[in-house]
N, C-alpha and C. Protein backbone atom coordinates (compact mmCIF):
# COMPACT_ATOMS: atom_id res chain seq x y z
N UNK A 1 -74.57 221.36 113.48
CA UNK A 1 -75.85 221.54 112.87
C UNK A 1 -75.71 222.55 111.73
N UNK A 2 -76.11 222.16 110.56
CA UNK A 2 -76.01 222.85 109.35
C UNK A 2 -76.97 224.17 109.72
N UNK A 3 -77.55 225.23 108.65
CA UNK A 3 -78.63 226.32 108.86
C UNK A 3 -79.12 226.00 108.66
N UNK A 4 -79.96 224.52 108.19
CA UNK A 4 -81.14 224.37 108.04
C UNK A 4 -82.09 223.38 109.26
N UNK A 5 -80.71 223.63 110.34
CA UNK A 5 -81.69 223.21 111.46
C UNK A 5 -81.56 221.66 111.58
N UNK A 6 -80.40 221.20 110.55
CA UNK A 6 -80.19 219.38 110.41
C UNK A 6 -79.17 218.99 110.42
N UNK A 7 -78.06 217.96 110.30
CA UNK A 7 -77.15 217.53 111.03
C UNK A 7 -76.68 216.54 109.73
N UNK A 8 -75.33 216.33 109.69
CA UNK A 8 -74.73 215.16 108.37
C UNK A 8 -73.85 213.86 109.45
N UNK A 9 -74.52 213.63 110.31
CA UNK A 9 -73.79 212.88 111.47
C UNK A 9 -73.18 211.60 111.10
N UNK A 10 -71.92 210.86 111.47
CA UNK A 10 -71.29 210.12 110.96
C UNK A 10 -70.81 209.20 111.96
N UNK A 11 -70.01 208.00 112.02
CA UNK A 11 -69.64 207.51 113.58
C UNK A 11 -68.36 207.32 113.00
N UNK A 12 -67.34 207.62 113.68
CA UNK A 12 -65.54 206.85 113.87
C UNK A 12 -65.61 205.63 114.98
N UNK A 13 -64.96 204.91 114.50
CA UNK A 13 -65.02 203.75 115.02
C UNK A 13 -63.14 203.46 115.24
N UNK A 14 -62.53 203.50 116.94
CA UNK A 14 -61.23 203.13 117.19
C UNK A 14 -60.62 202.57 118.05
N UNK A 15 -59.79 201.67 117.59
CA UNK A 15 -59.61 200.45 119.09
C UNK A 15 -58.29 200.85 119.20
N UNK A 16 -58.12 201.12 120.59
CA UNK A 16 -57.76 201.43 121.48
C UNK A 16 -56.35 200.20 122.47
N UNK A 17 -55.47 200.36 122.97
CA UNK A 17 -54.62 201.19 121.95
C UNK A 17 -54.18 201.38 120.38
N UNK A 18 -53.67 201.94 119.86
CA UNK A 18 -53.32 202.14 118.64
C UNK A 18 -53.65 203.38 117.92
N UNK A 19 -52.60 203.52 116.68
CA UNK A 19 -52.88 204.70 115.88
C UNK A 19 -52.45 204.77 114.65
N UNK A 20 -52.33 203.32 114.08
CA UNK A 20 -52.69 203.55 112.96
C UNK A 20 -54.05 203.26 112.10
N UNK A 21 -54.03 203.89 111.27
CA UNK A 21 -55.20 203.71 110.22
C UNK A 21 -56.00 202.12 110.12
N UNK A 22 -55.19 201.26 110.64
CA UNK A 22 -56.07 199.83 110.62
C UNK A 22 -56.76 199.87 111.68
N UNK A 23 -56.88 200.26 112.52
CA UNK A 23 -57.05 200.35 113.86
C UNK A 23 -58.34 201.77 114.10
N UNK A 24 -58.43 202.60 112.71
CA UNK A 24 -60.15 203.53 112.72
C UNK A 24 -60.71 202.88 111.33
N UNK A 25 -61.73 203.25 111.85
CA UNK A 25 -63.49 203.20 110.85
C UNK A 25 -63.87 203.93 110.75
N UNK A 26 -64.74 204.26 109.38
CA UNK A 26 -65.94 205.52 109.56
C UNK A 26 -66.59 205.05 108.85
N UNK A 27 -68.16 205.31 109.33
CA UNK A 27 -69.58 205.04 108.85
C UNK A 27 -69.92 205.83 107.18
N UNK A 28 -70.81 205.82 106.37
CA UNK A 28 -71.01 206.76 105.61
C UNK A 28 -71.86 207.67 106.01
N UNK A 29 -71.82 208.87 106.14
CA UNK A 29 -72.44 210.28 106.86
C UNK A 29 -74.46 210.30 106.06
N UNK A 30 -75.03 210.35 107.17
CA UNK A 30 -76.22 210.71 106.86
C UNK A 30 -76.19 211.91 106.31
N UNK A 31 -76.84 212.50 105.59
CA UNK A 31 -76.97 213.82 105.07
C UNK A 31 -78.14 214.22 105.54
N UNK A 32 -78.41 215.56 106.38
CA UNK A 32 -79.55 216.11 106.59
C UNK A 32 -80.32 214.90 107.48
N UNK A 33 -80.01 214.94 108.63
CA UNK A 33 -80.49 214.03 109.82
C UNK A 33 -80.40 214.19 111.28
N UNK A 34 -81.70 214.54 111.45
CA UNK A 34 -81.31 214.75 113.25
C UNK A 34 -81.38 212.97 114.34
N UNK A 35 -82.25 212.36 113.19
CA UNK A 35 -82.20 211.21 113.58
C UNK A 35 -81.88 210.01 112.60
N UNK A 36 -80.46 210.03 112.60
CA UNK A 36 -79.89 209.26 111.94
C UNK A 36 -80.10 207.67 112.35
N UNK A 37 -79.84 206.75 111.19
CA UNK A 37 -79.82 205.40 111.27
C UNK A 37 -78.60 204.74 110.45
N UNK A 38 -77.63 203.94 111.02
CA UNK A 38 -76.93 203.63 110.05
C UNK A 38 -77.10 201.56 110.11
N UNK A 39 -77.21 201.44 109.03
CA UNK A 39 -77.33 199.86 108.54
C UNK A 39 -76.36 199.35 108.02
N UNK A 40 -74.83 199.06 108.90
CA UNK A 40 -73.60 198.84 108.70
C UNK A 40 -72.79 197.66 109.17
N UNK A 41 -72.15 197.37 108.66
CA UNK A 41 -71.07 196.46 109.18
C UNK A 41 -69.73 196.88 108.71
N UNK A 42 -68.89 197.49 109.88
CA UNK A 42 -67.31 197.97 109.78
C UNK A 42 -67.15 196.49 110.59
N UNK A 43 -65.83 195.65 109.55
CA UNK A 43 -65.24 195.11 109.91
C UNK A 43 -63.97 195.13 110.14
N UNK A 44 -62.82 194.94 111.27
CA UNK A 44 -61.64 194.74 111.62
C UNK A 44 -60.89 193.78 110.87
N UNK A 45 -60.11 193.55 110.15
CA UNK A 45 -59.15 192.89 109.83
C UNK A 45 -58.24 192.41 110.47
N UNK A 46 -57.32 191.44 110.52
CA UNK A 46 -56.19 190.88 111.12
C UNK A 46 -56.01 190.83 112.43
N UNK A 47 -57.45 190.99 113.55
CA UNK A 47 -57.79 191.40 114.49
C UNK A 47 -57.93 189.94 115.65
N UNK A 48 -57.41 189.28 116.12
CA UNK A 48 -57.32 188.28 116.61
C UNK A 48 -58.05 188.30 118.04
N UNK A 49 -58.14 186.88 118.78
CA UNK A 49 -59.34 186.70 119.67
C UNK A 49 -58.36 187.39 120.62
N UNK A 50 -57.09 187.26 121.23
CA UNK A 50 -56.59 187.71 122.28
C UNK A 50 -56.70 189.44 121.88
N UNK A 51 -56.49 189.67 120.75
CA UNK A 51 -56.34 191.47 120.64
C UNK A 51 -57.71 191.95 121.21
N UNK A 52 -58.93 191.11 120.94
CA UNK A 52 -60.70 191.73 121.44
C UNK A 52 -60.09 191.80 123.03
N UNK A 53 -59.23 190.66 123.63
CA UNK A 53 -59.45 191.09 124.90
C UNK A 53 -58.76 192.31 125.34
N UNK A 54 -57.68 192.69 124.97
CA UNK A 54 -56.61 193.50 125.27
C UNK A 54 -56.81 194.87 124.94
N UNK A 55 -58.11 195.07 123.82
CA UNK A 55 -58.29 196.47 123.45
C UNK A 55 -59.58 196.58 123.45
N UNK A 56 -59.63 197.96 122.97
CA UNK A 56 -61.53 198.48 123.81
C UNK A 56 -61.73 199.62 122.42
N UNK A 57 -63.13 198.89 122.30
CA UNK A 57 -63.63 200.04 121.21
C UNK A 57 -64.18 201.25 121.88
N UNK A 58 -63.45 202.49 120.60
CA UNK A 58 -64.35 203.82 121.16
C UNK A 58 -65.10 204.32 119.85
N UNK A 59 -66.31 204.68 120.11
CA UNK A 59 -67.02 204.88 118.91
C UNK A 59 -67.66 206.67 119.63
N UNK A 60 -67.59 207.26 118.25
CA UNK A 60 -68.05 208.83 118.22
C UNK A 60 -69.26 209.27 117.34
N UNK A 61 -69.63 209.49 117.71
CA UNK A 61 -70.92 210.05 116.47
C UNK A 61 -70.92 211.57 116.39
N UNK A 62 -70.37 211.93 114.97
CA UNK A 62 -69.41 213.23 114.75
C UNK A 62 -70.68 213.75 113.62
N UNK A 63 -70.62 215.14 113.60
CA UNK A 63 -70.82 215.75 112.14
C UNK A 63 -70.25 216.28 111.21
N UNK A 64 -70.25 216.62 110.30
CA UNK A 64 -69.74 217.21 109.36
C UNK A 64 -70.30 218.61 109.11
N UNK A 65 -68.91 220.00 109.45
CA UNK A 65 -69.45 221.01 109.33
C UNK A 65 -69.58 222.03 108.13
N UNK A 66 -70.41 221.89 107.49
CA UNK A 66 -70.39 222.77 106.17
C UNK A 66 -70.61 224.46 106.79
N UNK A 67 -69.51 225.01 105.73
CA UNK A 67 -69.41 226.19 106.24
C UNK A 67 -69.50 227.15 104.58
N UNK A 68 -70.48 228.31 104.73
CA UNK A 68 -71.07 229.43 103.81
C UNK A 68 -70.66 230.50 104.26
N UNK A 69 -69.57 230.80 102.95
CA UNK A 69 -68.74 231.86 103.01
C UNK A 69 -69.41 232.88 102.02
């Protein structure tokens, strides 16, 4: 939560197993939102019907911390 009492909240989006970069997403960050909405479509690439069964999405809804030095 920023000082003004509001939030820049964002979601990562990662399937599981894996670690590379094809394999996360990220939303574009609300700015100043305690109740965020996002109107998105992250799509997977090269992502085949047997891989949906074999792996599991994890999704985070993160903020972004601005910091006043």
């Amino acid at each position: 939560m920023d000082f003004n009492g509001l939030a820049d909240p964002y979601v990562k989006l990662h399937l599981l197993p894996g670690a590379s970069k094809a394999n996360k997403l990220k939303t574009k960050t609300i700015r100043n939102s305690l109740n965020p909405s996002w109107n998105e479509t992250l799509t997977y690439c090269g992502i085949t019907e047997e891989d949906m069964h074999r792996k599991t999405l994890r999704w985070r809804i993160q903020t972004e911390l601005v910091l006043f030095i």
